[in-house]
C-alpha atoms as a PDB file:
ATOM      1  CA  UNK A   1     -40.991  -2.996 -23.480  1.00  0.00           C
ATOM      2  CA  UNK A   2     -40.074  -5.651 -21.177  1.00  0.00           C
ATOM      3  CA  UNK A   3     -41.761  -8.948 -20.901  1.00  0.00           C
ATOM      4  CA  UNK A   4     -42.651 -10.440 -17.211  1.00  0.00           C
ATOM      5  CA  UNK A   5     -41.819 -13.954 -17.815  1.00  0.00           C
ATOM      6  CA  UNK A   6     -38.957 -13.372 -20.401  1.00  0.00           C
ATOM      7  CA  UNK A   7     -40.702 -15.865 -22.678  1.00  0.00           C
ATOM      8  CA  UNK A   8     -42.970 -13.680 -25.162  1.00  0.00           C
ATOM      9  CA  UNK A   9     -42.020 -13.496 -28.704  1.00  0.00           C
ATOM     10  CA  UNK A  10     -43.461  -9.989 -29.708  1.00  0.00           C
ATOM     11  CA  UNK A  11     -43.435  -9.546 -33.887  1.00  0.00           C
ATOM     12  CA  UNK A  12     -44.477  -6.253 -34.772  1.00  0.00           C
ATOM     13  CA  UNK A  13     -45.518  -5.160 -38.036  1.00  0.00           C
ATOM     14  CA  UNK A  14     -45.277  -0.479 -38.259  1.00  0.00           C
ATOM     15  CA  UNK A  15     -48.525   0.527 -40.483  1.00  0.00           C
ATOM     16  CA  UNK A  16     -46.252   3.128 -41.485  1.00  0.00           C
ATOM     17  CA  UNK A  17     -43.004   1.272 -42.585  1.00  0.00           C
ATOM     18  CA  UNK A  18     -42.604  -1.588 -43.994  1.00  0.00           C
ATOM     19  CA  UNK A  19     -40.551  -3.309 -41.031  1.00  0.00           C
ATOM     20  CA  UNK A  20     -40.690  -6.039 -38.903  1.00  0.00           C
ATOM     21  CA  UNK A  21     -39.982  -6.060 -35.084  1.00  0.00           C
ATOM     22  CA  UNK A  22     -39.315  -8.601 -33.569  1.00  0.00           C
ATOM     23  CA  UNK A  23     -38.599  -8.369 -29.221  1.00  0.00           C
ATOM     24  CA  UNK A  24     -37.639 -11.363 -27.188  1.00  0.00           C
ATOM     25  CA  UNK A  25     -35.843 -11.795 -23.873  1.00  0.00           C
ATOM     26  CA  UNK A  26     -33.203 -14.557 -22.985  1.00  0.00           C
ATOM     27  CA  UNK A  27     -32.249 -15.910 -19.666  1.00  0.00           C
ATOM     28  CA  UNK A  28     -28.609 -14.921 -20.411  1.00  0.00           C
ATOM     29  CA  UNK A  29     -25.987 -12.327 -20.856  1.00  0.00           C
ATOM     30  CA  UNK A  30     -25.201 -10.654 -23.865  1.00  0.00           C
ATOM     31  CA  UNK A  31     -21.767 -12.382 -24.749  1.00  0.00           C
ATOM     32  CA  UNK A  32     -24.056 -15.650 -24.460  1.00  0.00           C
ATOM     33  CA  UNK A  33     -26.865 -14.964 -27.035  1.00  0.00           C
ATOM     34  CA  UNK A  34     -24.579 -13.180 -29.640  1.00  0.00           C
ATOM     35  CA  UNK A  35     -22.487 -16.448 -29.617  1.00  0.00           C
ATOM     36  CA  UNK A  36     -25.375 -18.177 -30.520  1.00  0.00           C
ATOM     37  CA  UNK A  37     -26.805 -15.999 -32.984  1.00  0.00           C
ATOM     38  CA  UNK A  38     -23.368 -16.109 -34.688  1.00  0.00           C
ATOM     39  CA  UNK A  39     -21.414 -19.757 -34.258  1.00  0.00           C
ATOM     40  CA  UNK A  40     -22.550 -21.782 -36.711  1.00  0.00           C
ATOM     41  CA  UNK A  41     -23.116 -25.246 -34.815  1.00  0.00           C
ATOM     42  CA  UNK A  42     -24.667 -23.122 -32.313  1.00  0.00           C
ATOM     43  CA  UNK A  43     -26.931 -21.728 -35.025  1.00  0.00           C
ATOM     44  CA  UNK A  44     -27.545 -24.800 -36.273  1.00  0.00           C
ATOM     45  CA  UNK A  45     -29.052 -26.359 -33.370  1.00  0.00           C
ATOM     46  CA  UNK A  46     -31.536 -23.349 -32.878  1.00  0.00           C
ATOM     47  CA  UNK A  47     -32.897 -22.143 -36.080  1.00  0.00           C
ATOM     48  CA  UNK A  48     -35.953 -22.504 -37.191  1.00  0.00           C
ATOM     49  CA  UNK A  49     -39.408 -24.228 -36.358  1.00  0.00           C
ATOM     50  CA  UNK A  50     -39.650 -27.401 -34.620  1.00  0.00           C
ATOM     51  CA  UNK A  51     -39.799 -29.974 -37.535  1.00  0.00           C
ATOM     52  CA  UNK A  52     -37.576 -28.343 -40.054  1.00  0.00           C
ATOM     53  CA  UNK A  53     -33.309 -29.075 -39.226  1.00  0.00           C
ATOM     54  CA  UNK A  54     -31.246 -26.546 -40.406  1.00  0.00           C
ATOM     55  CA  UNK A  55     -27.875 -27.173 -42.264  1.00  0.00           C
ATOM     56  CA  UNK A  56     -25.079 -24.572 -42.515  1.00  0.00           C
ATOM     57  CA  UNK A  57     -23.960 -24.625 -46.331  1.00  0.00           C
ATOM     58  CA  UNK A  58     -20.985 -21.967 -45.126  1.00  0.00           C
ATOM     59  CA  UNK A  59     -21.216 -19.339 -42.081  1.00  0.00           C
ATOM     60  CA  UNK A  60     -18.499 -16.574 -42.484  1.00  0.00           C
ATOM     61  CA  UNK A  61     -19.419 -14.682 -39.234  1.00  0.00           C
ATOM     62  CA  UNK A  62     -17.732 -11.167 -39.188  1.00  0.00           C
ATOM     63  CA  UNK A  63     -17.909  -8.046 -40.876  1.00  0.00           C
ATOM     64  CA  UNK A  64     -17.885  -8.548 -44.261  1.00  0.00           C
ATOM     65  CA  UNK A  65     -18.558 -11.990 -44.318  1.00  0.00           C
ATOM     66  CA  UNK A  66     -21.555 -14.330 -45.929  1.00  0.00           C
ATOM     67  CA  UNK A  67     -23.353 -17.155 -44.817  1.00  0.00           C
ATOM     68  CA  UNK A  68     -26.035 -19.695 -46.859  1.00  0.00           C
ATOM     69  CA  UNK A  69     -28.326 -22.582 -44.848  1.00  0.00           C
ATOM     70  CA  UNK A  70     -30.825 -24.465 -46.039  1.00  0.00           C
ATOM     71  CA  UNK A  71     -34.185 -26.270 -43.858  1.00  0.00           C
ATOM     72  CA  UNK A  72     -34.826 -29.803 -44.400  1.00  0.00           C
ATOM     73  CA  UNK A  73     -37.912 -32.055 -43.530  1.00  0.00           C
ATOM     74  CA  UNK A  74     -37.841 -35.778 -43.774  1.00  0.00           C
ATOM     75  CA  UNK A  75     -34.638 -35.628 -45.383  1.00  0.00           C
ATOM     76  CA  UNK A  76     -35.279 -33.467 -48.625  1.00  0.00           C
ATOM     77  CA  UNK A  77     -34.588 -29.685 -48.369  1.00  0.00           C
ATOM     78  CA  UNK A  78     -37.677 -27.098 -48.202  1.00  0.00           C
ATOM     79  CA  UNK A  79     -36.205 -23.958 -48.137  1.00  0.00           C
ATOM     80  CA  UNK A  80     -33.105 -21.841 -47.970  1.00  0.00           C
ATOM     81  CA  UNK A  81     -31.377 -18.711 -46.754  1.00  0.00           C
ATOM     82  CA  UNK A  82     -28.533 -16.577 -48.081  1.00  0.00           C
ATOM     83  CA  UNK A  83     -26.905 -13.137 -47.118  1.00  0.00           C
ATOM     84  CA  UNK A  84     -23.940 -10.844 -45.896  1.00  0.00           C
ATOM     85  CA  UNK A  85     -22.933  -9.776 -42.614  1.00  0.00           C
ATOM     86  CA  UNK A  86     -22.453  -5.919 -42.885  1.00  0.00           C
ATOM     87  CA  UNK A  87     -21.289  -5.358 -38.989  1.00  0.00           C
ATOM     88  CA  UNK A  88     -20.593  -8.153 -36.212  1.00  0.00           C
ATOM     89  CA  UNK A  89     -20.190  -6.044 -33.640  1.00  0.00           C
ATOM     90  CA  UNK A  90     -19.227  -8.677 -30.403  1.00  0.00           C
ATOM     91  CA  UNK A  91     -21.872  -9.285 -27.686  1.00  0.00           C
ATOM     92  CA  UNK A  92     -24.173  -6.303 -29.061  1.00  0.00           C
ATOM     93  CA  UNK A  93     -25.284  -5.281 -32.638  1.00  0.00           C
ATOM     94  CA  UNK A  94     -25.385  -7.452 -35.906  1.00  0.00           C
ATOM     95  CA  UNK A  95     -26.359  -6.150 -39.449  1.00  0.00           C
ATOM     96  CA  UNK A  96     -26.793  -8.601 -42.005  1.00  0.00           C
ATOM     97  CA  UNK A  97     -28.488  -8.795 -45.225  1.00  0.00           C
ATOM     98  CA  UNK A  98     -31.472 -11.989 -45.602  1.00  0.00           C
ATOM     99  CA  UNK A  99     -32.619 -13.448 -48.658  1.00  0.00           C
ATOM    100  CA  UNK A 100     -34.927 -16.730 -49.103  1.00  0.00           C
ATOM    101  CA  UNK A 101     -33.663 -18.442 -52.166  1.00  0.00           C
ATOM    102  CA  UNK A 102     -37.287 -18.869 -53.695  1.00  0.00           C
ATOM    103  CA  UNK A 103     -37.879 -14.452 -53.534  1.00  0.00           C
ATOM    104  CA  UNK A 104     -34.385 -13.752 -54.669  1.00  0.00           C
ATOM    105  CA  UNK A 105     -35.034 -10.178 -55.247  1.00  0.00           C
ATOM    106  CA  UNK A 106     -36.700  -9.965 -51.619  1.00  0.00           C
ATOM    107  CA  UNK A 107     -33.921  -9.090 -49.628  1.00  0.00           C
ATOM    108  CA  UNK A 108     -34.409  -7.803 -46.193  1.00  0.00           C
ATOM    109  CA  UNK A 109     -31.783  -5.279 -44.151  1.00  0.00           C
ATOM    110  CA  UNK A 110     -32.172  -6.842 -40.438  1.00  0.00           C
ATOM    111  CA  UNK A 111     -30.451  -4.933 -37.522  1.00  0.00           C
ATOM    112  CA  UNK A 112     -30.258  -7.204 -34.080  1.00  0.00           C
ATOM    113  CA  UNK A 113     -29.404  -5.504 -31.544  1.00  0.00           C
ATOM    114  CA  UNK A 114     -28.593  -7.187 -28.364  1.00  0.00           C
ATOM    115  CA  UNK A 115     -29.038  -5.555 -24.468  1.00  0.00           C
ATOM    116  CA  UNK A 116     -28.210  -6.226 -21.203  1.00  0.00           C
ATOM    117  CA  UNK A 117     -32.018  -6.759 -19.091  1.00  0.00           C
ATOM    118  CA  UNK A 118     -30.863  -7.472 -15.819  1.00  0.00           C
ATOM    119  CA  UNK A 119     -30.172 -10.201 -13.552  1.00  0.00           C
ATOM    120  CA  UNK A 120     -28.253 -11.711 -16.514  1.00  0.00           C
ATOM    121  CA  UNK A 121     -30.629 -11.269 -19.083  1.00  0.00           C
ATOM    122  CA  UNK A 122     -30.639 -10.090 -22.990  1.00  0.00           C
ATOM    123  CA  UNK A 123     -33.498  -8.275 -24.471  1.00  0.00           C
ATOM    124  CA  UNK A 124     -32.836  -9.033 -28.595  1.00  0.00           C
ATOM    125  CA  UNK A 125     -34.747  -6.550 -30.629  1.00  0.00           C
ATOM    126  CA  UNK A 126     -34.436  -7.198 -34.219  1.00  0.00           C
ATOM    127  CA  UNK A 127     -36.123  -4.499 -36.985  1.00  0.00           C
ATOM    128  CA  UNK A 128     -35.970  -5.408 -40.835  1.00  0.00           C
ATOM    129  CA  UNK A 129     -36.265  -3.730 -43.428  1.00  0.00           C
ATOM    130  CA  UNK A 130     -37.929  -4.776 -46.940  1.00  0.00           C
ATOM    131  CA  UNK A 131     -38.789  -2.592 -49.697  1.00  0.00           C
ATOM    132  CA  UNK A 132     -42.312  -3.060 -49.405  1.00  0.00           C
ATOM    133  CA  UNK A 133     -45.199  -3.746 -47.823  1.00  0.00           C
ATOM    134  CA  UNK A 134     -46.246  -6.320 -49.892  1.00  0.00           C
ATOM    135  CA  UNK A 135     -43.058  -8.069 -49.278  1.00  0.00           C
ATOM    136  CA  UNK A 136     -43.446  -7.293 -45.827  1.00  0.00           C
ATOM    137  CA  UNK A 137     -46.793  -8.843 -45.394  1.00  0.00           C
ATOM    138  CA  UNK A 138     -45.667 -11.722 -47.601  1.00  0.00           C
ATOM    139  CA  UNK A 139     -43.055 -12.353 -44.779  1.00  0.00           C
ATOM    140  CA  UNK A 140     -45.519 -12.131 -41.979  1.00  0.00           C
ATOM    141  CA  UNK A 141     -48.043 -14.400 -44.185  1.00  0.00           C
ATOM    142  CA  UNK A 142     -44.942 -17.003 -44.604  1.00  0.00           C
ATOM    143  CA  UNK A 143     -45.556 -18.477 -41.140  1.00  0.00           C
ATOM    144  CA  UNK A 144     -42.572 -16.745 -40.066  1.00  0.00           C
ATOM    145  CA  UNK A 145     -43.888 -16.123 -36.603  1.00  0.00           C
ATOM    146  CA  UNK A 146     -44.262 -19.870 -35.614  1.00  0.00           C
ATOM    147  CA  UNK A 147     -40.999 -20.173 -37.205  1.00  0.00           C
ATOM    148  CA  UNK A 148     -39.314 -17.822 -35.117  1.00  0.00           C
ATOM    149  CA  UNK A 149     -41.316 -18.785 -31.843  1.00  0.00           C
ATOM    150  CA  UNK A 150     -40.586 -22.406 -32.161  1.00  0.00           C
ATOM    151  CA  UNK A 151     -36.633 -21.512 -32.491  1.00  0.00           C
ATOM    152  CA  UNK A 152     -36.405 -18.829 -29.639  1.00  0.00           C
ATOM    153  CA  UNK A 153     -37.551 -21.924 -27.648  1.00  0.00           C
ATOM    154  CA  UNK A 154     -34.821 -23.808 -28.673  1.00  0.00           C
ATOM    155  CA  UNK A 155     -32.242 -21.283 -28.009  1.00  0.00           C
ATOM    156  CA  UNK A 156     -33.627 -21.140 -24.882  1.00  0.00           C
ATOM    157  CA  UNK A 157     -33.275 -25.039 -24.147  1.00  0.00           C
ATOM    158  CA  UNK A 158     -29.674 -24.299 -25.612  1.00  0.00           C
ATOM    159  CA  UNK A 159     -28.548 -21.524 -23.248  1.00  0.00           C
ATOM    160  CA  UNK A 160     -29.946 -23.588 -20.382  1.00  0.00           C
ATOM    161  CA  UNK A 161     -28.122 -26.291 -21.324  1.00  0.00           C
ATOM    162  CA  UNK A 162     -24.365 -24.478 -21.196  1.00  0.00           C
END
């Protein structure tokens, strides 16, 4: 389940489930990623694809806690995000509830979990849940990959960068 280079985004889609998977690796520890997966300017700077900037409406990052942001391009706002954090659970697991404001009855259960891979390295594996396939393949149809590609490159620029 390991990548060679570190660098490949896998997104998995289970025939049988409707779930997403997504795998990456990071060139840093644990306590590293989770912080930016859960600070808010941190998040801020990552999120997303390439032309889209993401704004933090409010980020409540612990258990129990909600968050809202919103992607803008050229200056107007083209989408945005909303849902709870059921468990922060430092440096390895977060549950949280997602929701894009334009499917508000899509809501998605994502689990991150987040594992040492050696020499200083975090494998993130990420499942989510939807209630559907339909849903599920509306995700995948969204242009969620790029999306998620384009900001896992960022993060990496980020975590070089500390």
């Amino acid at each position: 389940m390991t990548s060679t280079t570190g660098r490949e985004t896998r997104v998995e889609a289970d025939p049988a489930l409707p779930t997403i998977r997504i795998v990456r690796e990071f060139d840093a520890p644990p306590a590293r990623v989770f912080r930016a997966w859960t600070e808010p300017e941190l998040v801020a700077r990552w999120l997303g694809p390439d032309n889209h900037e993401t704004k933090i409406d409010f980020w409540d990052g612990r258990t129990g806690g909600s968050y809202r942001y919103s992607m803008h391009q050229d200056g107007r706002e083209i989408a945005a995000f909303y849902g709870s954090f059921h468990e922060v659970r430092p440096d390895t697991r977060l549950v949280q509830t997602f929701t894009y404001t334009g499917v508000p009855d899509g809501v998605s259960l994502d689990t991150a979990a987040f594992e040492p891979a050696g020499e200083g390295r975090t494998r993130v594996t990420i499942l989510s849940v939807v209630d559907s396939f339909a849903a599920r393949d509306a995700i995948l149809a969204s242009g969620m990959e790029k999306g998620v590609t384009e900001g896992y490159a960022k993060l990496d620029a980020l975590l070089a960068s500390e």
